[in-house]
N, C-alpha and C. Protein backbone atom coordinates (compact mmCIF):
# COMPACT_ATOMS: atom_id res chain seq x y z
N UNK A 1 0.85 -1.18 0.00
CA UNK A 1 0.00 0.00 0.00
C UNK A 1 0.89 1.25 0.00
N UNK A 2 0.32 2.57 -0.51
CA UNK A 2 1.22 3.57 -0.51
C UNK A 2 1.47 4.19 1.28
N UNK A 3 1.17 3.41 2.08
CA UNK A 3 1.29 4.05 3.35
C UNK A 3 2.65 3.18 3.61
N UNK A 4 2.71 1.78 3.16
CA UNK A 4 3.41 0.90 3.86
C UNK A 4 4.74 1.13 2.39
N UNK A 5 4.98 1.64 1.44
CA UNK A 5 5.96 2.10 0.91
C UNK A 5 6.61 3.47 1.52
N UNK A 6 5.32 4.32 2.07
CA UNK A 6 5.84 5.12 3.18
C UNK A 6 6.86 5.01 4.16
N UNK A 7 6.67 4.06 4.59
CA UNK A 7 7.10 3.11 6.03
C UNK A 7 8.64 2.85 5.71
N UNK A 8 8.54 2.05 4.34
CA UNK A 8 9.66 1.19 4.16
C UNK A 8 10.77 2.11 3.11
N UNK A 9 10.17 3.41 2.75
CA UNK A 9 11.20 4.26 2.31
C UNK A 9 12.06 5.09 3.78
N UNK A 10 11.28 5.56 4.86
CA UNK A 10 11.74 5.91 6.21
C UNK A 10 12.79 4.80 6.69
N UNK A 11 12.00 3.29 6.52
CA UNK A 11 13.35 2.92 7.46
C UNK A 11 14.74 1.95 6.45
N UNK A 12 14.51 2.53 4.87
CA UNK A 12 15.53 2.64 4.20
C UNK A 12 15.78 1.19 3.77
N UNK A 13 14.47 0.66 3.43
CA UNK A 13 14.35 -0.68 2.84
C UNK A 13 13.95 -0.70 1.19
N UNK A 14 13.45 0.84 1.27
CA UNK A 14 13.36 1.06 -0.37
C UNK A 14 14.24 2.65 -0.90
N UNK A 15 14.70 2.71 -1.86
CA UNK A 15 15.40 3.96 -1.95
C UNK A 15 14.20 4.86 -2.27
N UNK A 16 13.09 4.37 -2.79
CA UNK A 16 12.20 5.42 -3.39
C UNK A 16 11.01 4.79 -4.67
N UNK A 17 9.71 5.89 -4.34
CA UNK A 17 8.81 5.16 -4.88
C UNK A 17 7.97 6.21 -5.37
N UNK A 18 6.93 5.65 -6.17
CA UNK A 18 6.11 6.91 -7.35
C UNK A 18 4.67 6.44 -7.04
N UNK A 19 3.66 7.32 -6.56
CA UNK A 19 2.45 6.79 -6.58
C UNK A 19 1.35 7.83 -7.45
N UNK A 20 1.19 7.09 -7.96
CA UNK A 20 -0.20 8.40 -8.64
C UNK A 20 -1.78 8.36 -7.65
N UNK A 21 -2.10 9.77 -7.07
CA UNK A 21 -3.31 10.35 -6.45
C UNK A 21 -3.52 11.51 -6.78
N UNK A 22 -4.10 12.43 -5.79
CA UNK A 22 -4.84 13.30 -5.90
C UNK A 22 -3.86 13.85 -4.93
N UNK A 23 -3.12 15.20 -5.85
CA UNK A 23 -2.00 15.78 -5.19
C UNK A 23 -2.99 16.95 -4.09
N UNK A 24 -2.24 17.24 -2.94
CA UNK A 24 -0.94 16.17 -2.49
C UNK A 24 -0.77 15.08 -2.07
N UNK A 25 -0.46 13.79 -2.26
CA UNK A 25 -0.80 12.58 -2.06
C UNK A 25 -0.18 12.40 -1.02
N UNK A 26 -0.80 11.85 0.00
CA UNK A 26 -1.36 11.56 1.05
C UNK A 26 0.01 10.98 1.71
N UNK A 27 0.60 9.70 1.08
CA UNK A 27 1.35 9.43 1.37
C UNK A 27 2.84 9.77 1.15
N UNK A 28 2.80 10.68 0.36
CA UNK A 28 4.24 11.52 0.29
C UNK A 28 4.25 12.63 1.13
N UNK A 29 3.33 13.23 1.62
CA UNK A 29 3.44 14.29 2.37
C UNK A 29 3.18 13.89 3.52
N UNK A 30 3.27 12.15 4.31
CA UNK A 30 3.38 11.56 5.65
C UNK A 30 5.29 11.43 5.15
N UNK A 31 5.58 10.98 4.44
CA UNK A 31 7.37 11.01 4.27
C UNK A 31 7.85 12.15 4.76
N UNK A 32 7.40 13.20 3.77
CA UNK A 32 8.32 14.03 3.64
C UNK A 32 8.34 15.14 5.25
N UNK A 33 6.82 14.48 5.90
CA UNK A 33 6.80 15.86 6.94
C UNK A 33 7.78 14.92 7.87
N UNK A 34 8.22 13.45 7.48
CA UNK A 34 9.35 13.14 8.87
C UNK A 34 10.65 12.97 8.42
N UNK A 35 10.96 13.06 7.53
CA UNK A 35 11.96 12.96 6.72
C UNK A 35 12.34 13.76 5.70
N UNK A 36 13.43 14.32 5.41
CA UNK A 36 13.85 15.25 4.33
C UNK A 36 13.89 14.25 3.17
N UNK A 37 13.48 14.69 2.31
CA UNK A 37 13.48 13.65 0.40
C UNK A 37 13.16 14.98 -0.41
N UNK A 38 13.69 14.57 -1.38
CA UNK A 38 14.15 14.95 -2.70
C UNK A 38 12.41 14.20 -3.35
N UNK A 39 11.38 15.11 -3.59
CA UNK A 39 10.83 14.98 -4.41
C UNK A 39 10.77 15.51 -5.91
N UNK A 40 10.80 14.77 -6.79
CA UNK A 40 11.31 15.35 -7.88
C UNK A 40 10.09 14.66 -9.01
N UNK A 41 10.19 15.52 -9.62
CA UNK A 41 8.95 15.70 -11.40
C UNK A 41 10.01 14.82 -12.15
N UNK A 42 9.23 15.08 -13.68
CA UNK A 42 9.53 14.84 -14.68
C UNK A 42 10.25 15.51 -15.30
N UNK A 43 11.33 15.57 -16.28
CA UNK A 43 12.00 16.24 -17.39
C UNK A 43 11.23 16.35 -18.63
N UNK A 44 11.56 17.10 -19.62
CA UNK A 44 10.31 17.66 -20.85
C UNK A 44 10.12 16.14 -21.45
N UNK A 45 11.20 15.35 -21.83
CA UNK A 45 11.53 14.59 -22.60
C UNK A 45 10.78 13.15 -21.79
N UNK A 46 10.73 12.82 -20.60
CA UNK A 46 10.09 12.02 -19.57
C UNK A 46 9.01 12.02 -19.83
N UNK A 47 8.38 13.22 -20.07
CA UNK A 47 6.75 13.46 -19.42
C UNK A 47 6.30 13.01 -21.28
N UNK A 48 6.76 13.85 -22.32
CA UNK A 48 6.57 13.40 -23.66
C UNK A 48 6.38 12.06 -23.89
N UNK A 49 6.80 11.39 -23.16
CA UNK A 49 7.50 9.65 -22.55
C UNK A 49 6.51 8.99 -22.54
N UNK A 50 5.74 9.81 -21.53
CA UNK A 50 5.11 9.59 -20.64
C UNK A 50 3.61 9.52 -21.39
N UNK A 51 3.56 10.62 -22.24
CA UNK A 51 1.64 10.79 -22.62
C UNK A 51 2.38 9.86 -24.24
N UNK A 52 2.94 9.59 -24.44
CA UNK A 52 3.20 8.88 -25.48
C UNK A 52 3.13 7.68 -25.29
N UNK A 53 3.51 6.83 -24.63
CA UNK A 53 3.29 5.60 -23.90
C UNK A 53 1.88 5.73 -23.45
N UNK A 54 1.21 6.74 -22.64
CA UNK A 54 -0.37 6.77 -22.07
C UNK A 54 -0.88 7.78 -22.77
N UNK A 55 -1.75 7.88 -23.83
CA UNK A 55 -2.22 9.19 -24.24
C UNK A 55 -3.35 9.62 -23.61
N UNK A 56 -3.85 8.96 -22.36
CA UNK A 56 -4.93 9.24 -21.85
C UNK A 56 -4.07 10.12 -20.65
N UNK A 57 -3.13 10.72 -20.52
CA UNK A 57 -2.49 11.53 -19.51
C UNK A 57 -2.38 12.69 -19.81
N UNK A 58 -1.73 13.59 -19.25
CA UNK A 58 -1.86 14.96 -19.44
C UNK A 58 -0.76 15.55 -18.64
N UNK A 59 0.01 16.49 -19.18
CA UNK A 59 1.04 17.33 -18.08
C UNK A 59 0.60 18.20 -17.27
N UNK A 60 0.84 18.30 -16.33
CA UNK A 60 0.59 18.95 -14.68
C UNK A 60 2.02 19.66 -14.31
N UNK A 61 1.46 20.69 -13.76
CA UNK A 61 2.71 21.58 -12.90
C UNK A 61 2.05 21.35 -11.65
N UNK A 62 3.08 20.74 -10.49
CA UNK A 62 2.80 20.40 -9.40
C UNK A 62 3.30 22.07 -8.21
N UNK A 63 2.75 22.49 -8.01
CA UNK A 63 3.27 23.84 -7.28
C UNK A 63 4.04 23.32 -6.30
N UNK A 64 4.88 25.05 -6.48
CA UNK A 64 6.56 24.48 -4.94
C UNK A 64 5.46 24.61 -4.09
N UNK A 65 5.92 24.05 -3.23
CA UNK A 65 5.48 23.86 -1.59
C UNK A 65 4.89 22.72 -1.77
N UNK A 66 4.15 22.36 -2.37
CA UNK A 66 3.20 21.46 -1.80
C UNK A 66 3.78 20.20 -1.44
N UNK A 67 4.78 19.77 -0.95
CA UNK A 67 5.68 19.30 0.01
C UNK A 67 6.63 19.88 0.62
N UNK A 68 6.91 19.37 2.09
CA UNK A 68 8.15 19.81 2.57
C UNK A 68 9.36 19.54 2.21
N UNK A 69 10.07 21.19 1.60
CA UNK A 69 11.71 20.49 0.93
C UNK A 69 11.73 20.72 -0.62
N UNK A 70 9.99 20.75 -1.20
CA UNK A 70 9.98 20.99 -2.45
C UNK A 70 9.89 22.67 -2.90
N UNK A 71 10.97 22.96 -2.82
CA UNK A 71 11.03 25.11 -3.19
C UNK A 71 10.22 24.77 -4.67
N UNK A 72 10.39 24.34 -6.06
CA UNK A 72 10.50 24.75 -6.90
C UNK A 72 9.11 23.99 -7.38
N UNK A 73 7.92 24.38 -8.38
CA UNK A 73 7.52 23.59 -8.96
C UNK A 73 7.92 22.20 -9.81
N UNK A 74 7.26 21.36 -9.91
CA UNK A 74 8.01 20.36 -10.93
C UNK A 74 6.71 19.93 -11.89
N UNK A 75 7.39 19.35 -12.82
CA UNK A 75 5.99 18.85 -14.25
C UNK A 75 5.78 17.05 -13.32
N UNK A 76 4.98 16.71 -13.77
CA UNK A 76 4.21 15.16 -13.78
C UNK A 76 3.50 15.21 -15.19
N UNK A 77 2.57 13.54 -14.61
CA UNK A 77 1.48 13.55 -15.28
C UNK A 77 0.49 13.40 -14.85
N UNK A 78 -0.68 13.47 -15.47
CA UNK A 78 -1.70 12.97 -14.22
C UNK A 78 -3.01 12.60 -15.62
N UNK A 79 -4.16 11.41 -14.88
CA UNK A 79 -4.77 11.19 -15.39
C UNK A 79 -5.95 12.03 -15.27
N UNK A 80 -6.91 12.38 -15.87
CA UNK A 80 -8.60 12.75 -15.45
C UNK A 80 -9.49 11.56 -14.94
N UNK A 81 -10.49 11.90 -13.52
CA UNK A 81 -11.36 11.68 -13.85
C UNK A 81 -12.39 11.68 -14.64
N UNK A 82 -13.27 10.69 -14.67
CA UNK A 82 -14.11 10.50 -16.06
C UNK A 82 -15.58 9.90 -14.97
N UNK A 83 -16.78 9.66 -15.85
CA UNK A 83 -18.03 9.30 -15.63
C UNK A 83 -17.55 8.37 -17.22
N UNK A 84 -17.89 6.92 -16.96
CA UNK A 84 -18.04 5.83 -18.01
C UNK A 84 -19.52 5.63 -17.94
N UNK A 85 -20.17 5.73 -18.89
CA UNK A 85 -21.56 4.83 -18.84
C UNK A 85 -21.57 4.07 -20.34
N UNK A 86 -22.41 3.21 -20.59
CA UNK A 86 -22.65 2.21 -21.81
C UNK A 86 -23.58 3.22 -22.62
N UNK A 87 -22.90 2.79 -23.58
CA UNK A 87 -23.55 3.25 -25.00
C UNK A 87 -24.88 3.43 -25.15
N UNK A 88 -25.90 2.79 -24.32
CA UNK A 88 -27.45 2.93 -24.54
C UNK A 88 -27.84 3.61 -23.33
N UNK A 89 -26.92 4.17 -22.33
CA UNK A 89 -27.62 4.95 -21.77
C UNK A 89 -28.54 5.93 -22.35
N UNK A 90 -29.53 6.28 -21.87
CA UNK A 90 -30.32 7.22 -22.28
C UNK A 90 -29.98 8.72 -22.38
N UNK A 91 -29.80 9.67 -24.15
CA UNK A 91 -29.15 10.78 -23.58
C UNK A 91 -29.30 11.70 -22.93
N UNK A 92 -31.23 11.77 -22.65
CA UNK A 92 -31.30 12.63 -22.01
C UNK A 92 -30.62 12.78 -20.14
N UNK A 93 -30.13 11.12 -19.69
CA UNK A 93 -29.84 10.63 -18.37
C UNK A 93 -28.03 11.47 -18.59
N UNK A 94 -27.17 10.92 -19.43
CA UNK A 94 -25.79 11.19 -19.82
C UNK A 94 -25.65 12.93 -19.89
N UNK A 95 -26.70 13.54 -20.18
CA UNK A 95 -26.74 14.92 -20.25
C UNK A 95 -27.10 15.22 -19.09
N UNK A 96 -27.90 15.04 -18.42
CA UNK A 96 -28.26 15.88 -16.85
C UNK A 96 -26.76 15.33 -16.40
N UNK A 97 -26.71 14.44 -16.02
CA UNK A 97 -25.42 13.80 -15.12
C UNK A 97 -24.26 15.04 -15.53
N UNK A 98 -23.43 15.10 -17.09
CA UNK A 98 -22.66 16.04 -17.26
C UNK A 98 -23.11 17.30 -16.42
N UNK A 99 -24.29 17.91 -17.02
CA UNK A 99 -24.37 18.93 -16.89
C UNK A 99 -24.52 19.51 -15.32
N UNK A 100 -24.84 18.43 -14.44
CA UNK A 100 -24.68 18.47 -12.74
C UNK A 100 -23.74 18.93 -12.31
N UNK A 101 -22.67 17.67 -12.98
CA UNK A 101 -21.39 17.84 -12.62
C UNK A 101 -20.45 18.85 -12.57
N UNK A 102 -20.62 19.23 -13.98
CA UNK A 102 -20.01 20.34 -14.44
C UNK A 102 -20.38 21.79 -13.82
N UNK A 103 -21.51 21.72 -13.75
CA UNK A 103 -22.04 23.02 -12.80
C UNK A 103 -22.31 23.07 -11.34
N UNK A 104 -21.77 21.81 -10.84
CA UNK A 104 -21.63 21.95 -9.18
C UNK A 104 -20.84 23.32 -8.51
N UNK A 105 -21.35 23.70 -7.79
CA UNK A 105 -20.63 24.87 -6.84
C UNK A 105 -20.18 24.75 -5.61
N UNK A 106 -20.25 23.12 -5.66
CA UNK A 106 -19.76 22.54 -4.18
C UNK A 106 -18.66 21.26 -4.39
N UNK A 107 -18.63 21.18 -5.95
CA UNK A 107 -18.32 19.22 -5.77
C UNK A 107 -16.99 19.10 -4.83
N UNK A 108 -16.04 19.98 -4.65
CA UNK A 108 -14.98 19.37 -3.97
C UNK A 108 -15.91 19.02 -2.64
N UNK A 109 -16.53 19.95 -1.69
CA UNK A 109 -17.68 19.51 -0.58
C UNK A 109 -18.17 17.90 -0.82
N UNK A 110 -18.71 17.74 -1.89
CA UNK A 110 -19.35 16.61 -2.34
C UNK A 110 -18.57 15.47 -2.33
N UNK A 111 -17.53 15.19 -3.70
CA UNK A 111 -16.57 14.51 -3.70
C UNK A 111 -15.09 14.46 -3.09
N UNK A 112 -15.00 15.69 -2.58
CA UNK A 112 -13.35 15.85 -2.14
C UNK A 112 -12.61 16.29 -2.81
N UNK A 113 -10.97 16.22 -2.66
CA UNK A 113 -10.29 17.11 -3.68
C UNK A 113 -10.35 16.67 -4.83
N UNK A 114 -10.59 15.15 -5.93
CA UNK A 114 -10.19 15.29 -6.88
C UNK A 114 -11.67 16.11 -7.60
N UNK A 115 -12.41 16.66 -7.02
CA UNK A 115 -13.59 17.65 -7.34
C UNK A 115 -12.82 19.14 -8.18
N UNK A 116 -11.73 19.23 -7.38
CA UNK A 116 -11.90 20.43 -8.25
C UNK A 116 -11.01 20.80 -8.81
N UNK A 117 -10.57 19.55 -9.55
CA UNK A 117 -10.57 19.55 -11.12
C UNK A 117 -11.10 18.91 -12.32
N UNK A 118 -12.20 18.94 -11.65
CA UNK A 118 -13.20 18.41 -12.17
C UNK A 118 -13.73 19.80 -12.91
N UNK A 119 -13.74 20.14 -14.47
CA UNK A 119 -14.17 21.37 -15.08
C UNK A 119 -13.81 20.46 -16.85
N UNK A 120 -15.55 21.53 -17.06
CA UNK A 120 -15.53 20.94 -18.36
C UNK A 120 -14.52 21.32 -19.11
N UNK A 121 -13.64 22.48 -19.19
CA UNK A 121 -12.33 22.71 -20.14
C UNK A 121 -11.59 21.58 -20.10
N UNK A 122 -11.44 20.69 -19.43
CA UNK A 122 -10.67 19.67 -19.35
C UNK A 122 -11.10 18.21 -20.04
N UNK A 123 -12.38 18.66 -20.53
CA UNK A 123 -12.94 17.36 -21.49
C UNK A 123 -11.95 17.27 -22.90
N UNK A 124 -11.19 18.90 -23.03
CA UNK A 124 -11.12 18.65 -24.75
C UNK A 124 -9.77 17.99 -24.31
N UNK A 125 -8.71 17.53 -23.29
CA UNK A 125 -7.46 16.56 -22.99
C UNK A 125 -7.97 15.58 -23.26
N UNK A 126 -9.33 14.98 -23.10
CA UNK A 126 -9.44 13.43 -23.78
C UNK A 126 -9.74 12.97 -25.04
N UNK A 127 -8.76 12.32 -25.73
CA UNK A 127 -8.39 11.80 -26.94
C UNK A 127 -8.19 10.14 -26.73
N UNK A 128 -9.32 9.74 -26.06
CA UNK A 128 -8.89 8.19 -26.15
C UNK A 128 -10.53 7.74 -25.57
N UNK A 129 -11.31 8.30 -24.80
CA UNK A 129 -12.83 7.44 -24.68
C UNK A 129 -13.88 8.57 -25.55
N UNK A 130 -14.58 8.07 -26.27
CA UNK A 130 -15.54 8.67 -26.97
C UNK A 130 -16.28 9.05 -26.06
N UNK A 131 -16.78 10.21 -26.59
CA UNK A 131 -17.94 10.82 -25.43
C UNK A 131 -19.50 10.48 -25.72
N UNK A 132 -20.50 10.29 -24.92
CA UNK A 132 -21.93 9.78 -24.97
C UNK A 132 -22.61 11.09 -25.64
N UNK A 133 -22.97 10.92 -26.86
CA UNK A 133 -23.90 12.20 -27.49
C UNK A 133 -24.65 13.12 -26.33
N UNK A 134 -25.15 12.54 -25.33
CA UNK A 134 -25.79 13.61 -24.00
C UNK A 134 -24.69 14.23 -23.70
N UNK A 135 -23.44 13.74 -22.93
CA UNK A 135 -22.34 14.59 -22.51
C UNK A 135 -21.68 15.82 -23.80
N UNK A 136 -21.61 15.30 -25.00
CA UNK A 136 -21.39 16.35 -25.99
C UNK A 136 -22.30 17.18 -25.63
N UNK A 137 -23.06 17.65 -25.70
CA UNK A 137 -24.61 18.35 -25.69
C UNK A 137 -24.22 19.08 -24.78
N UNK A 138 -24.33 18.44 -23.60
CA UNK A 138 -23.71 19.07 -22.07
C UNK A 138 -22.85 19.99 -21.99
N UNK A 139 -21.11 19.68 -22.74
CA UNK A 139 -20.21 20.09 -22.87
C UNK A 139 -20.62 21.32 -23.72
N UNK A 140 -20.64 21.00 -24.90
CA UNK A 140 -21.34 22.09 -25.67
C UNK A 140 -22.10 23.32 -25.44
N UNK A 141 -22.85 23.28 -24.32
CA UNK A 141 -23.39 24.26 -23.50
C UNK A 141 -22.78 24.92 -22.76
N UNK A 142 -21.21 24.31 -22.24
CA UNK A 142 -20.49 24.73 -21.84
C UNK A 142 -19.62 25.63 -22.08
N UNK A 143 -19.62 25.34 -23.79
CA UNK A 143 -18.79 25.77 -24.25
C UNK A 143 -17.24 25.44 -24.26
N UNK A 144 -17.40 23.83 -24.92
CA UNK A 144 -16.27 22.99 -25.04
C UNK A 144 -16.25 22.17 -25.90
N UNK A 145 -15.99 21.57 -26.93
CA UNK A 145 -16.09 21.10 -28.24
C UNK A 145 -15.58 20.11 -28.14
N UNK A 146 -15.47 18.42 -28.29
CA UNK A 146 -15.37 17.47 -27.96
C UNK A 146 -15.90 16.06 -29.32
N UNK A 147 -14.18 15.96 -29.86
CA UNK A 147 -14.57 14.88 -30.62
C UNK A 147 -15.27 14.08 -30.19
């Protein structure tokens, strides 16, 4: 678990480990508040690497601070959340759902942090799941255009 890679990077049974969450992840910022580490990003050429190998990823600037020890921003990657439903959902059901979502004024309240980045500008980064004709619609209202 990423708590127990926690554990075993402190008592120097692992040199070091990569977890993907919902920054700041949880378990790097139990490391770093007892221990000094070198958290470190990606290089341009890494992260290119990176959505090339996964094109369902996206580059992220992780802001300085948001660990102890980290002065400088660094790049990652990071995936989006998504809503999957089957093809016969109903569109008028696939359209309210978007359009909830998208216009919540609370969802981090609701869901927590990965809520708020949760925003329809971020539909046009996906280039790998087709979108449900209701969610186009949705988006569209938004004012976001979506193969």
């Amino acid at each position: 678990t990423p708590a127990d890679q926690g554990r075993q990077l402190i008592a120097g049974a692992i040199d070091a480990f990569w977890q993907g969450a919902v920054v700041p992840i949880p378990s790097l910022v139990a490391v770093t508040n007892v221990e000094m580490c070198t958290v470190f990003g990606l290089d341009n050429r890494e992260a290119a690497a990176m959505r090339k190998r996964f094109p369902y990823m996206t580059e992220v600037i992780v802001a300085a601070d948001t660990y102890r020890g980290q002065a400088l921003p660094l790049t990652s990657v990071a995936a989006w959340n998504m809503v999957i439903a089957h093809k016969d959902l109903p569109e008028p059901v696939a359209y309210a759902v978007t359009k909830a979502v998208l216009t919540s004024k609370d969802l981090v309240q609701l869901v927590g942090a990965p809520g708020g980045s949760t925003k329809a500008r971020n539909a046009e980064v996906n280039k790998v799941v087709p979108y449900h004709p209701g969610a186009v619609r949705a988006l569209a209202e938004l004012g976001v255009t979506v193969e």
